[in-house]
Protein backbone atom coordinates (compact mmCIF):
# COMPACT_ATOMS: atom_id res chain seq x y z
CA UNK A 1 22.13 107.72 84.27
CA UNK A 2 19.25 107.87 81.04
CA UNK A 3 20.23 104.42 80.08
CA UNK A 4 19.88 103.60 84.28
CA UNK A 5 16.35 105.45 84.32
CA UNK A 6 15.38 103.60 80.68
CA UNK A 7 16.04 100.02 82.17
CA UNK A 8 14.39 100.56 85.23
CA UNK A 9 11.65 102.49 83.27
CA UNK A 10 11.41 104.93 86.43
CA UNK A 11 12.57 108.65 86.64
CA UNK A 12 15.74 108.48 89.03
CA UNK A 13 16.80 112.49 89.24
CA UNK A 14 14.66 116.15 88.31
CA UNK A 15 16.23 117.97 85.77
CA UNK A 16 16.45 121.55 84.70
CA UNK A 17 19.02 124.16 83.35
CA UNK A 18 19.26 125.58 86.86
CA UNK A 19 19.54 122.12 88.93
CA UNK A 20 19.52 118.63 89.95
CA UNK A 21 17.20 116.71 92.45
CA UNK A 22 16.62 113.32 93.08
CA UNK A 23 13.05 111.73 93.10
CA UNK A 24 11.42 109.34 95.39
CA UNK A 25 12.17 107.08 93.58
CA UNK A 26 15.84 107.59 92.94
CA UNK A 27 15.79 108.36 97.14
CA UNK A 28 14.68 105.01 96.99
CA UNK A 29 16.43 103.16 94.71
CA UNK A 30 19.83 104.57 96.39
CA UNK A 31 19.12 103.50 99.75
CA UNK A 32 18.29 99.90 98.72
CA UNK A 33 20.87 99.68 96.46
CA UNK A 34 23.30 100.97 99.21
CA UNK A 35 22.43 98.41 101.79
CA UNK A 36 23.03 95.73 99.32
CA UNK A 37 26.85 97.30 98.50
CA UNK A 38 26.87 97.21 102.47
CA UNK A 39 26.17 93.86 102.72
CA UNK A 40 28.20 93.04 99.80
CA UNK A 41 31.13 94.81 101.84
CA UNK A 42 30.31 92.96 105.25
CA UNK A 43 30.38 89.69 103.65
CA UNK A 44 33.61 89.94 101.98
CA UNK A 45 35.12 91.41 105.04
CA UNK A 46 34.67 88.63 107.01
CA UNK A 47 36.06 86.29 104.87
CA UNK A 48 39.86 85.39 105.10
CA UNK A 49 42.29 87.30 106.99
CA UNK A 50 39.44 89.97 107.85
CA UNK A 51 38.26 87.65 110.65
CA UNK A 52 41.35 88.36 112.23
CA UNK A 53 41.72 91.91 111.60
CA UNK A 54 38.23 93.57 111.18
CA UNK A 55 37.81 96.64 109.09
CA UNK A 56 35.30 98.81 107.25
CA UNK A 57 32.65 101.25 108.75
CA UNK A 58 30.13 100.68 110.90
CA UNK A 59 27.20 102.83 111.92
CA UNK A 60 25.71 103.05 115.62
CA UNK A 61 23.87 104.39 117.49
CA UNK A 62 23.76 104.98 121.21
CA UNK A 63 21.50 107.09 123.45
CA UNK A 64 23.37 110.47 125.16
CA UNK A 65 24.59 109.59 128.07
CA UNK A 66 25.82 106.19 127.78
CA UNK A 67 27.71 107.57 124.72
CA UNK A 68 29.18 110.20 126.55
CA UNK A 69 29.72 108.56 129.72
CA UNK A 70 30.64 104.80 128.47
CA UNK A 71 31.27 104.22 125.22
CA UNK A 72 33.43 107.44 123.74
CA UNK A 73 35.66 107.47 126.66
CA UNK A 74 36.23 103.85 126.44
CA UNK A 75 37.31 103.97 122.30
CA UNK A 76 40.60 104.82 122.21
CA UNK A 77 40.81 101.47 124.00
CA UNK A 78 38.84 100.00 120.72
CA UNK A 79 41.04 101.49 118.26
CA UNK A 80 44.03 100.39 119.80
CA UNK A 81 42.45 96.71 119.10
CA UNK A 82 40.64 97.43 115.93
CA UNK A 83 42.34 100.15 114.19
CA UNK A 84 40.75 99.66 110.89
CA UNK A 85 37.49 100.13 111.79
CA UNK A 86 35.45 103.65 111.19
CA UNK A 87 32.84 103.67 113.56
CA UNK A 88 30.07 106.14 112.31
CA UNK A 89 28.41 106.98 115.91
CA UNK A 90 25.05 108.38 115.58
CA UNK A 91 24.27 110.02 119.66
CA UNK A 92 20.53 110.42 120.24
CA UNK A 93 17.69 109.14 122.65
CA UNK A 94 15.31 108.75 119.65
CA UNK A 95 14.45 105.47 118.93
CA UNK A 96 16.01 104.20 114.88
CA UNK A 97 14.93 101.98 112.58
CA UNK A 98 17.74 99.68 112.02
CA UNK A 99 16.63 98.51 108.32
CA UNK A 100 15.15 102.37 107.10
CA UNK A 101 18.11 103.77 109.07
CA UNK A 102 20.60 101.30 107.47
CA UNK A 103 22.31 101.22 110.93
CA UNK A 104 24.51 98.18 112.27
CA UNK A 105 23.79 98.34 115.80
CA UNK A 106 22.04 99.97 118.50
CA UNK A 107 22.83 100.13 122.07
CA UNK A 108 19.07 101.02 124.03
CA UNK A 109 17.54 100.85 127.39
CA UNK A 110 14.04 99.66 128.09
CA UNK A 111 12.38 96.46 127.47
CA UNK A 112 13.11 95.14 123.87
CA UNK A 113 9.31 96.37 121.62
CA UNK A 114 10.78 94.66 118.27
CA UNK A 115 10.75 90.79 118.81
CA UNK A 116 12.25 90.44 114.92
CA UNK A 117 15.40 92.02 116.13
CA UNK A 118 18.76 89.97 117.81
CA UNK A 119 19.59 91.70 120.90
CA UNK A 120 21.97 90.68 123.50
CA UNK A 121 21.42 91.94 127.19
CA UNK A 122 24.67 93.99 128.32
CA UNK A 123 23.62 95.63 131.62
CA UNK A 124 21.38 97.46 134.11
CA UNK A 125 20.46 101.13 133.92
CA UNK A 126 20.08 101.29 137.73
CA UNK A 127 18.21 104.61 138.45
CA UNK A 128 18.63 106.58 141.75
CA UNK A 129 16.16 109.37 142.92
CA UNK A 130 17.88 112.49 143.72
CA UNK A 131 17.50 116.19 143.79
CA UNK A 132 19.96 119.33 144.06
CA UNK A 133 21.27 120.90 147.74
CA UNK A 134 19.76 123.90 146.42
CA UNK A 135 16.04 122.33 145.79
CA UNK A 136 16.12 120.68 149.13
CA UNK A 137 17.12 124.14 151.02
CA UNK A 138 13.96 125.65 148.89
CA UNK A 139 11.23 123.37 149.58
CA UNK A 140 12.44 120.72 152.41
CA UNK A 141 13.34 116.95 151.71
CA UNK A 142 10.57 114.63 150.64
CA UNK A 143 9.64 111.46 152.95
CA UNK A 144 7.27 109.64 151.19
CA UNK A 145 6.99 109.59 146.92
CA UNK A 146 3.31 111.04 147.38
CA UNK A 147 4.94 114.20 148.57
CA UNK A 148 5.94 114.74 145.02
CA UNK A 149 2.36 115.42 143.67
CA UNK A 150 1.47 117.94 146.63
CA UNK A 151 3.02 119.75 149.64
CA UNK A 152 5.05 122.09 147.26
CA UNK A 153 7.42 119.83 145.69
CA UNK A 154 8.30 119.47 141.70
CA UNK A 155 9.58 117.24 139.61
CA UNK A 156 12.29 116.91 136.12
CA UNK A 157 10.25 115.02 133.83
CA UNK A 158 11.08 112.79 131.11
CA UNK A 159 9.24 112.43 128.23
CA UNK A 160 8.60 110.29 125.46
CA UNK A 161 9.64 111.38 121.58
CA UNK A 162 7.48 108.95 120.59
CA UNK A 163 3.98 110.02 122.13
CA UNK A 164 5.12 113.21 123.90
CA UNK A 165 4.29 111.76 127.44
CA UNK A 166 6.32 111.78 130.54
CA UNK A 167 7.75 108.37 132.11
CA UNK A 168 6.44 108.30 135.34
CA UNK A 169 8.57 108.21 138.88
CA UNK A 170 8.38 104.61 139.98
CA UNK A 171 8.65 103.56 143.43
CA UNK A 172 8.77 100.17 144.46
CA UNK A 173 9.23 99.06 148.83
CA UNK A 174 7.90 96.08 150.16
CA UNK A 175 5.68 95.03 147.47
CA UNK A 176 4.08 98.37 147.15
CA UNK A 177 4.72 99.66 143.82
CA UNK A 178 3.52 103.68 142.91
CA UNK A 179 3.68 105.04 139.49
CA UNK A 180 3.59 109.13 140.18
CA UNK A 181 3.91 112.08 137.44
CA UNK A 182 5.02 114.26 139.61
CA UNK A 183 4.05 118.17 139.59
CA UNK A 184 6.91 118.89 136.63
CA UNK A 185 7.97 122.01 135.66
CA UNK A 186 9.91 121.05 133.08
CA UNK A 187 10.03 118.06 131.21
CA UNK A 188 13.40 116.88 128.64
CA UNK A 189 14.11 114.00 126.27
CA UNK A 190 17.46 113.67 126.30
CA UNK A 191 19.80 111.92 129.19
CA UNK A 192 22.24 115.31 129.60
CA UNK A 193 19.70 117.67 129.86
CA UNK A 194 17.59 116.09 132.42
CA UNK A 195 20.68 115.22 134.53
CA UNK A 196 21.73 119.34 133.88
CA UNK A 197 18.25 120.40 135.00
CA UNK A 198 18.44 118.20 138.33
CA UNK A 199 21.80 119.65 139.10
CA UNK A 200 19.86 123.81 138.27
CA UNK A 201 17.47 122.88 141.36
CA UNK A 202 14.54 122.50 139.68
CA UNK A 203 13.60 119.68 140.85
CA UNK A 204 13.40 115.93 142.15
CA UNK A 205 13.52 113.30 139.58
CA UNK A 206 15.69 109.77 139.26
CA UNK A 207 18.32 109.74 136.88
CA UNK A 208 20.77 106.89 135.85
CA UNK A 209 23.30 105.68 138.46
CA UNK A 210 26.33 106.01 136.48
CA UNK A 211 25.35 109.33 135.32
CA UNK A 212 24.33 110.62 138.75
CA UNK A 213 26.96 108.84 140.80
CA UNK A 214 30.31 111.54 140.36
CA UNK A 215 27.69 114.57 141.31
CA UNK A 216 26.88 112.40 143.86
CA UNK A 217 30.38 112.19 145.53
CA UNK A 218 30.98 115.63 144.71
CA UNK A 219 27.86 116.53 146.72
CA UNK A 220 26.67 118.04 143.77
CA UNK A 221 23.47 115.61 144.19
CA UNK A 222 21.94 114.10 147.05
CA UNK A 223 19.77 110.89 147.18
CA UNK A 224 16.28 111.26 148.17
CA UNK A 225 13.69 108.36 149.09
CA UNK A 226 16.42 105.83 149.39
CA UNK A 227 14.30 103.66 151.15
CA UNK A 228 12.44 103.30 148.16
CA UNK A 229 13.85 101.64 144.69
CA UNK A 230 12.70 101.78 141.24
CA UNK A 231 13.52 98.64 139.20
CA UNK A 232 16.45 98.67 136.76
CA UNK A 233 16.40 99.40 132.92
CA UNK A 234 17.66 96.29 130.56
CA UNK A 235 20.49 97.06 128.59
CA UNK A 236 20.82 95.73 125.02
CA UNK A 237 22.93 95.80 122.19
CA UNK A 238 20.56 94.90 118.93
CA UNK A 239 21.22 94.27 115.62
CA UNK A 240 19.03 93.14 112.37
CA UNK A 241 18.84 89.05 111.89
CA UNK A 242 18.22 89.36 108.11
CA UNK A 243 22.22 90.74 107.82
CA UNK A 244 24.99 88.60 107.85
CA UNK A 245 27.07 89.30 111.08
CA UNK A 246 29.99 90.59 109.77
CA UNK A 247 33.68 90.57 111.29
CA UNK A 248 33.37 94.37 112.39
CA UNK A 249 30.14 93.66 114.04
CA UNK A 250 30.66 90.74 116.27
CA UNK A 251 33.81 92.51 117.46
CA UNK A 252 31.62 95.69 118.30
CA UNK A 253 29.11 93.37 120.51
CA UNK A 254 31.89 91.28 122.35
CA UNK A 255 33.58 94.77 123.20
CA UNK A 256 30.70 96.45 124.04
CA UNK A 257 29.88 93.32 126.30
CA UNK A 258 32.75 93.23 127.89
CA UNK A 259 33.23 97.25 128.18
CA UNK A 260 29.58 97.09 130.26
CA UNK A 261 30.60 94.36 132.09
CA UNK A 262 33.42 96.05 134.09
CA UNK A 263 31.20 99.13 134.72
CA UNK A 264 29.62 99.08 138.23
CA UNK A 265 26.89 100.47 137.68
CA UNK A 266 25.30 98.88 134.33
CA UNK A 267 26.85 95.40 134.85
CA UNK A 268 24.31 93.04 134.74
């Protein structure tokens, strides 16, 4: 490690007789030199026979309840095609980095911010606005989206981890569009826990159709302002264009691809 530090003339790790800690610049120095061993590994894997059988690990990431809904009921199904891939899955609504991050792939809704990135469009988040028996009993069902901002009603908000703002409700009917906050109570920012506070009663909001649509049947839910529609949510798997698509990867997009493309809800 001193004859590391004395080439690269830079401190890498703190010491003292008690412990060890790494600098910034050893932080640094590790996570650059990691992505190039990751590359290194990606481009010998898909040479050869590794075109054929992909292996190695790949790191995700996928937002909460397409994760828990989609894509890790759906793996055992992966495996049984790719069993020698380790799929690192990191489960969060909060936007990654996929260079800082070093992640492979993300799978995220919305319309694409990053124009440097490859993405692929895999579906539609088709969103449905709905509300709890138990809300509608308590405060009466809404007949027009204005109701939401007056006559006693409240809303399950959504908000940004980014800026901290709510999405608004959008409502879209015959070329009328309205964009309405709602009067929220509460306000989430991840998929699970908005759906969870929806089915609690405290509150109208629209939620994801393949989330919502077993509470649905069950009668746990119950669609409100169906006369009105909100427009749907592009899917997209991305990845970085500066890495060389391994083997592992391009069989992670045509799966996912195909895995979205036989659910009802999301197809696109």
């Amino acid at each position: 490690m001193q004859q590391l530090e004395a080439r690269l003339k830079v401190r890498l790790l703190n010491r003292t007789t008690r412990q060890v800690t790494v600098t910034a610049d050893g932080a640094a120095y590790y996570e650059r030199t990691s992505r190039v061993l990751n590359d290194l590994e990606d481009i010998e894997a898909s040479m050869g026979n590794a075109q054929a059988n992909p292996s190695g690990r790949l790191r995700v990431d996928v937002g909460t309840s397409v994760a828990r809904l989609i894509v890790i009921p759906a793996l055992p199904e992966f495996y049984r095609r790719y069993p020698d891939i380790q799929v690192d899955l990191g489960v969060t609504d909060r936007p990654v980095d996929l260079i800082s991050d070093n992640v492979d792939c993300v799978i995220r809704g919305g319309e694409l911010v990053e124009q440097s990135l490859v993405a692929r469009r895999v579906g539609n988040m088709r969103l449905v606005t709905v509300a709890a028996p138990s809300y509608l009993r308590e405060h009466g069902t809404p007949q027009h989206p204005s109701e939401l901002e007056f006559d006693g009603h409240r809303t399950v908000n959504y908000f940004s981890t980014r800026t901290g703002r709510p999405y608004p409700h959008v409502f879209e009917r015959d070329g009328e569009k309205l964009e309405l906050s709602g009067r929220y109570r509460l306000a989430v920012n991840e998929a699970n826990a908005h759906t969870a506070a929806v089915l609690a009663g405290l509150g109208v909001s629209q939620v994801a159709l393949f989330g919502a649509a077993p509470h649905l049947r069950s009668g746990e839910l119950v669609q409100v302002l169906a006369d009105w529609t909100r427009p749907a949510i592009p899917l997209h798997i991305v990845y970085p264009p500066n890495r060389h698509v391994s083997a592992k990867v391009r069989a992670f997009v045509e799966w996912v691809v195909d895995l979205f493309e036989a659910q009802d809800h999301v197809r696109a």
